[in-house]
Each structure stands twice: as structure tokens, then as C-alpha cells.
N, C-alpha and C. Protein backbone atom coordinates (compact mmCIF):
# COMPACT_ATOMS: atom_id res chain seq x y z
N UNK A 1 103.73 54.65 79.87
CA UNK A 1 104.39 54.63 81.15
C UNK A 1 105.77 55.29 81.06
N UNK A 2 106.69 54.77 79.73
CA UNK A 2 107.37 55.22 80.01
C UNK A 2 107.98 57.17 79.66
N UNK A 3 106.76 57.30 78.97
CA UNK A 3 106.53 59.25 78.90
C UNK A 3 106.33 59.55 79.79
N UNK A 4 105.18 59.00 80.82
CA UNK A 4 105.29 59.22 82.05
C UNK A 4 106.18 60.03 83.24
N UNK A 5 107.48 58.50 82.73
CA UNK A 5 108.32 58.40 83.39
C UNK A 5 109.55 59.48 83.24
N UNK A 6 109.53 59.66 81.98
CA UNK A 6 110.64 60.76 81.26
C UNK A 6 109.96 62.03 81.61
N UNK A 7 108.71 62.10 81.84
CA UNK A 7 108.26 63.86 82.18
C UNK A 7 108.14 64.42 83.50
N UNK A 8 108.37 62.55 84.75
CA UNK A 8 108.61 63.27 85.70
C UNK A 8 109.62 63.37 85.91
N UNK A 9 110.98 62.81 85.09
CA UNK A 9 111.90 63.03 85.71
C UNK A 9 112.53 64.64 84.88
N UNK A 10 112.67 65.04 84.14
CA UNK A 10 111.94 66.35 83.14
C UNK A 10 111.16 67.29 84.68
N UNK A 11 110.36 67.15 85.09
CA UNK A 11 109.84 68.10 86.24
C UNK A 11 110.75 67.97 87.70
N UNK A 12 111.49 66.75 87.93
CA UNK A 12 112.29 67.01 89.01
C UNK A 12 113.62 67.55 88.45
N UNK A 13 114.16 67.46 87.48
CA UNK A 13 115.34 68.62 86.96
C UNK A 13 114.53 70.04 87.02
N UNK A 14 113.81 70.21 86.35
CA UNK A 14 112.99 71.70 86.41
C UNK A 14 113.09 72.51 87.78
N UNK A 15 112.64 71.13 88.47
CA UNK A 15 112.20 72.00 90.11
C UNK A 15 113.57 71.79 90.46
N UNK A 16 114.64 71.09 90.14
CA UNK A 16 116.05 71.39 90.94
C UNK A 16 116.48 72.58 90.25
N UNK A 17 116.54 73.24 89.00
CA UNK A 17 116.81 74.28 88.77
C UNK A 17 116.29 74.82 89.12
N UNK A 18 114.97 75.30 89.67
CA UNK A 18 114.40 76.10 89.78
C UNK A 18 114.86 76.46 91.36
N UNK A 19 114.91 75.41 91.71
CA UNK A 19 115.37 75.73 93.31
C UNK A 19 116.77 76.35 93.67
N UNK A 20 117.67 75.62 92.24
CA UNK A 20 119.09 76.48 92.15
C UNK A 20 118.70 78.27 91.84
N UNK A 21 117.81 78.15 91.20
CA UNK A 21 117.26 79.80 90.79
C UNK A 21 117.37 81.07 91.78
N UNK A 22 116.08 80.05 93.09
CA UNK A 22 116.01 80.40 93.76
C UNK A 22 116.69 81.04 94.84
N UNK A 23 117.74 79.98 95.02
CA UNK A 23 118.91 80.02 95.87
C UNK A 23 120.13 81.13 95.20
N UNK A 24 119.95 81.20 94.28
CA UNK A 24 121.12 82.40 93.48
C UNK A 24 120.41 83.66 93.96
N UNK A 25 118.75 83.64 93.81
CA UNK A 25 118.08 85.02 94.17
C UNK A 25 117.80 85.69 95.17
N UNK A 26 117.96 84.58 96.48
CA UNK A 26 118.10 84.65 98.11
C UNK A 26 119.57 85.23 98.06
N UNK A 27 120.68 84.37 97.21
CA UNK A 27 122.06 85.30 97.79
C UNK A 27 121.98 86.54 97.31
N UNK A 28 121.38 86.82 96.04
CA UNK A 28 121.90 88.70 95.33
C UNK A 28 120.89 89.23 96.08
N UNK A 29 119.42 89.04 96.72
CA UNK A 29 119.12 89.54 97.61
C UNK A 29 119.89 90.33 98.82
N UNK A 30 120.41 88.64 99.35
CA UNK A 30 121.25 89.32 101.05
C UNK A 30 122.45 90.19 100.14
N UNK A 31 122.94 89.90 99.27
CA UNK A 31 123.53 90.69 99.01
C UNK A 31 123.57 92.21 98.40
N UNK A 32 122.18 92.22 97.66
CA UNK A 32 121.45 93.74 97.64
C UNK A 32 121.31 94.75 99.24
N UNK A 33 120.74 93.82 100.02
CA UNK A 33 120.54 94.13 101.44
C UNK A 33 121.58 94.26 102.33
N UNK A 34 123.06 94.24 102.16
CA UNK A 34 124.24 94.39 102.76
C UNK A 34 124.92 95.59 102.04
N UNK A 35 124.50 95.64 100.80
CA UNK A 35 124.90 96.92 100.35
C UNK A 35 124.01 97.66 100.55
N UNK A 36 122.51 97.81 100.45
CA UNK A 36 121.78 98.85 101.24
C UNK A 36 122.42 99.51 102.41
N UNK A 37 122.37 98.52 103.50
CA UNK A 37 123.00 99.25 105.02
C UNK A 37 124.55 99.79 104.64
N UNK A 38 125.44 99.45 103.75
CA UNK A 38 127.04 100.48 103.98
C UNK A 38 126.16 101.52 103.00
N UNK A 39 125.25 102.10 101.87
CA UNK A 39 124.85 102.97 101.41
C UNK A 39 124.60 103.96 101.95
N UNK A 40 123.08 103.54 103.31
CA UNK A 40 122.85 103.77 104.52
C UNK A 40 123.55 104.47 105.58
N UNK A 41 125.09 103.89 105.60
CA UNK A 41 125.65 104.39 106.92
C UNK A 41 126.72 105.05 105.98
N UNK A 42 126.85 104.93 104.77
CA UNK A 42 127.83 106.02 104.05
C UNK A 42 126.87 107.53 104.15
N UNK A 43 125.42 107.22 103.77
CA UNK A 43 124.99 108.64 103.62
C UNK A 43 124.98 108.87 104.81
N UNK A 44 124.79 108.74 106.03
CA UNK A 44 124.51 109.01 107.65
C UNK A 44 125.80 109.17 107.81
N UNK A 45 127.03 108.95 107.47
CA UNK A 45 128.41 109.50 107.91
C UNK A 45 127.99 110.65 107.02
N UNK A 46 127.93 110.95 105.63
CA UNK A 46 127.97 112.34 105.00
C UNK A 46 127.11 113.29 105.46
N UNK A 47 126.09 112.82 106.34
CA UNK A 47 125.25 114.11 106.27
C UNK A 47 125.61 114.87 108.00
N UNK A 48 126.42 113.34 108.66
CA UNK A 48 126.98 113.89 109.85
C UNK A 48 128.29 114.98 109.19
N UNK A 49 129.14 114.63 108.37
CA UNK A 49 130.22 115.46 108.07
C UNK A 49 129.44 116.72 107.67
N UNK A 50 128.81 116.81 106.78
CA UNK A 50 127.54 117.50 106.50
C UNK A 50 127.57 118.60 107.27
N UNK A 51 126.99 118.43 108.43
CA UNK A 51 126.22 119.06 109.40
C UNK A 51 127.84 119.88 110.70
N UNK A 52 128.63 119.16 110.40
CA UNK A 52 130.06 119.16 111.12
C UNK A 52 130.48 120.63 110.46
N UNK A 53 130.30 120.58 109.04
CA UNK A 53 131.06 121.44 107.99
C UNK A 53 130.17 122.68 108.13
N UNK A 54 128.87 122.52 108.29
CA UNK A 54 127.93 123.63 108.37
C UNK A 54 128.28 124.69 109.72
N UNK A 55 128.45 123.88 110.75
CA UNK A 55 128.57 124.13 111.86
C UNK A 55 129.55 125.10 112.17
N UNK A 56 130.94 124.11 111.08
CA UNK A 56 132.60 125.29 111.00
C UNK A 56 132.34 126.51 110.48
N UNK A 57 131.49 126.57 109.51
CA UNK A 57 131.14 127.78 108.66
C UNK A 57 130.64 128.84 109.20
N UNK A 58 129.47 128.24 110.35
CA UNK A 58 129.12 129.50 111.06
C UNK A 58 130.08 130.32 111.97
N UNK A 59 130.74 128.89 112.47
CA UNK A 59 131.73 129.31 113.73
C UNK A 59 132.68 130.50 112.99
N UNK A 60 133.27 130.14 111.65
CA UNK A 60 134.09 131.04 111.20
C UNK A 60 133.41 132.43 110.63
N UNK A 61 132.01 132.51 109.85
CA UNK A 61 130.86 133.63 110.06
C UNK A 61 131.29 134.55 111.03
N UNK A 62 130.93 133.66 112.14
CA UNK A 62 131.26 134.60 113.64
C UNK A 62 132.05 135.00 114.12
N UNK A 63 133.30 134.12 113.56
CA UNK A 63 134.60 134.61 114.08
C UNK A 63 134.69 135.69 112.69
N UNK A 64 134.91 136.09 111.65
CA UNK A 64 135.16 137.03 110.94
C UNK A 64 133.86 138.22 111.44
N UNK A 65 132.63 137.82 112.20
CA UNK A 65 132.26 139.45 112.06
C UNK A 65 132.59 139.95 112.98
N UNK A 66 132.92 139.22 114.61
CA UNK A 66 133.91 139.32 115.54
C UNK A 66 135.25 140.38 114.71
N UNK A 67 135.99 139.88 113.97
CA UNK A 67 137.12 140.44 113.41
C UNK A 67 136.70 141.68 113.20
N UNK A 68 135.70 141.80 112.48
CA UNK A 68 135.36 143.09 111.56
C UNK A 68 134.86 144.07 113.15
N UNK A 69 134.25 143.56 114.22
CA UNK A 69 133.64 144.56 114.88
C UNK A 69 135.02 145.19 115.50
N UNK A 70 136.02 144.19 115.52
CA UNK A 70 137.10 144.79 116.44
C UNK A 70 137.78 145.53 115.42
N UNK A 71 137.88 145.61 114.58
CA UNK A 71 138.99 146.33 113.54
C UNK A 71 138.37 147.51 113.67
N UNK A 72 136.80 147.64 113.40
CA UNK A 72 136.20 148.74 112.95
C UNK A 72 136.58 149.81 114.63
N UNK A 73 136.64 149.25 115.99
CA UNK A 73 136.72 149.29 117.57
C UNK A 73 138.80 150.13 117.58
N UNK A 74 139.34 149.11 116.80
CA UNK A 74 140.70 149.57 116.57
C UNK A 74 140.93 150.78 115.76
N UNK A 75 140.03 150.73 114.70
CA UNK A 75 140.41 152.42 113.52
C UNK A 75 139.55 153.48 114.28
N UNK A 76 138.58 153.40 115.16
CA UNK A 76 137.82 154.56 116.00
C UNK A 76 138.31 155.07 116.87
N UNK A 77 139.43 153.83 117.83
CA UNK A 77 140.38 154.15 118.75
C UNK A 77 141.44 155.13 118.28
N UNK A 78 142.29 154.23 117.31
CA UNK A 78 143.45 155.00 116.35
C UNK A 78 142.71 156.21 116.15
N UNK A 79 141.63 157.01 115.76
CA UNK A 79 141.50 158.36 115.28
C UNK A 79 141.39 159.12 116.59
N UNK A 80 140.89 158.45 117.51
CA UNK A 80 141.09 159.31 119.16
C UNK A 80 141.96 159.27 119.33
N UNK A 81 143.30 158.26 119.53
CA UNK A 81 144.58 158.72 119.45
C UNK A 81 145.16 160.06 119.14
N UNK A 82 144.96 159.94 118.06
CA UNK A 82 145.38 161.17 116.94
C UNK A 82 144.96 162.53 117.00
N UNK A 83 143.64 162.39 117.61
CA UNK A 83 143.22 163.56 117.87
C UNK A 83 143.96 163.95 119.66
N UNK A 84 144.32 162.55 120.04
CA UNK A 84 145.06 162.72 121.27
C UNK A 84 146.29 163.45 121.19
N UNK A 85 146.43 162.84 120.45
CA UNK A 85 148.29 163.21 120.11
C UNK A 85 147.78 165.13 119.53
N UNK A 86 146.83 164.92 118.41
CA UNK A 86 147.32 166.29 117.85
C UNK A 86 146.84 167.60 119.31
N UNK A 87 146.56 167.24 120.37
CA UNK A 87 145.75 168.43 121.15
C UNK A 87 147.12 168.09 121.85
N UNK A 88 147.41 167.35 122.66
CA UNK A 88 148.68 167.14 123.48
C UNK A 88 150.09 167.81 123.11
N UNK A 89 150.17 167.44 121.34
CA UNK A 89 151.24 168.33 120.85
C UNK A 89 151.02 169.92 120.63
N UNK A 90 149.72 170.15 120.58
CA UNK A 90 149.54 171.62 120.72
C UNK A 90 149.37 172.36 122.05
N UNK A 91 149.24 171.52 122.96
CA UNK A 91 149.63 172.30 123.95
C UNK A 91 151.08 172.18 124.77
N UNK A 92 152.03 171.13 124.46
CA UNK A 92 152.86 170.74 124.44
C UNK A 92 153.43 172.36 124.20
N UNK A 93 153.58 172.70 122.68
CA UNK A 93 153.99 174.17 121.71
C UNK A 93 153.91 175.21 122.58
N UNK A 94 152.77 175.56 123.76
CA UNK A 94 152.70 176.45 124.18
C UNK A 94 154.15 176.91 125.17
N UNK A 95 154.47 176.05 125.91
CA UNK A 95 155.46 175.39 126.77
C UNK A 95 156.92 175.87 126.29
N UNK A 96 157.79 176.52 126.46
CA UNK A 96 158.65 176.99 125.45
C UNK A 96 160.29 177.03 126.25
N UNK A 97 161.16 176.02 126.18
CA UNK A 97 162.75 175.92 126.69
C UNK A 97 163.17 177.26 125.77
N UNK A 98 163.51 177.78 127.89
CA UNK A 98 164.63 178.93 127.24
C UNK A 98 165.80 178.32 127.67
């Protein structure tokens, strides 16, 4: 009786640890699962910055080939100039203060 008695009380310590076990493995759980979601909304902020940064890149793409079409629009002008200037000053020459 009294082995009995010593093995159930031997199985109700067991099952109170075991239930303490339990209860430690429910908290690192919720607590696995609370760090999941900031993981979650850290990568979903990065892939929004992500996608933000991609976006600047093109904008600036476009704005530099913008640049380049007008420069190339400015040195084609400048050589009509020049050819402005050089016909204007040659007939300018003809023109002669007495």
C-alpha cells in the first residue's frame, strides 16, 4: 500500500512538472509567434523600401537620359549657331565703312 502510495504521489509531481513543461512551451511558442509577425512586417517594410528604391532608380534612369537627349539638342544647336555666326560675319565683311 504504501509503494502504492509513494508512486502515486511520484506520478502527481511528474504530471505537475510536466504541466510546468508544458506551460514554459506554450510561452516560447507565443513567443516564437510574436517574433514571427515583427520578422514578417520587418521584411514587408524592406521589400516596400525595396520597391521605393527601385522606383528612384528608374525615375533618375529617366531623368539622366532626358539630360543626355537635351545636351546632345544643346551641342546640335551650338553648331547651327556657329555656322550662324560664321555666314552672318561673312556677309557682315562684304559691307565696308568708308
Amino acid at each position: 500500500m504504501e509503494a502504492g502510495r509513494t508512486q502515486a504521489l511520484v506520478s502527481v509531481e511528474q504530471s505537475q512538472q510536466a504541466g510546468e513543461s508544458l506551460k514554459a512551451i506554450a510561452e516560447a511558442i507565443g513567443t516564437i509567434r510574436g517574433m514571427n509577425v515583427q520578422i514578417s512586417t520587418a521584411v514587408d517594410e524592406q521589400s516596400s523600401v525595396a520597391d521605393e528604391i527601385n522606383q528612384s532608380m528608374v525615375r533618375i534612369a529617366q531623368a539622366a537620359e532626358s539630360s543626355a537627349v537635351g545636351a546632345e539638342q544643346t551641342i546640335h544647336t551650338s553648331d547651327e549657331l556657329g555656322s550662324l555666326a560664321n555666314e552672318l560675319q561673312g556677309q557682315v565683311a562684304v559691307f565696308k565703312i568708308a
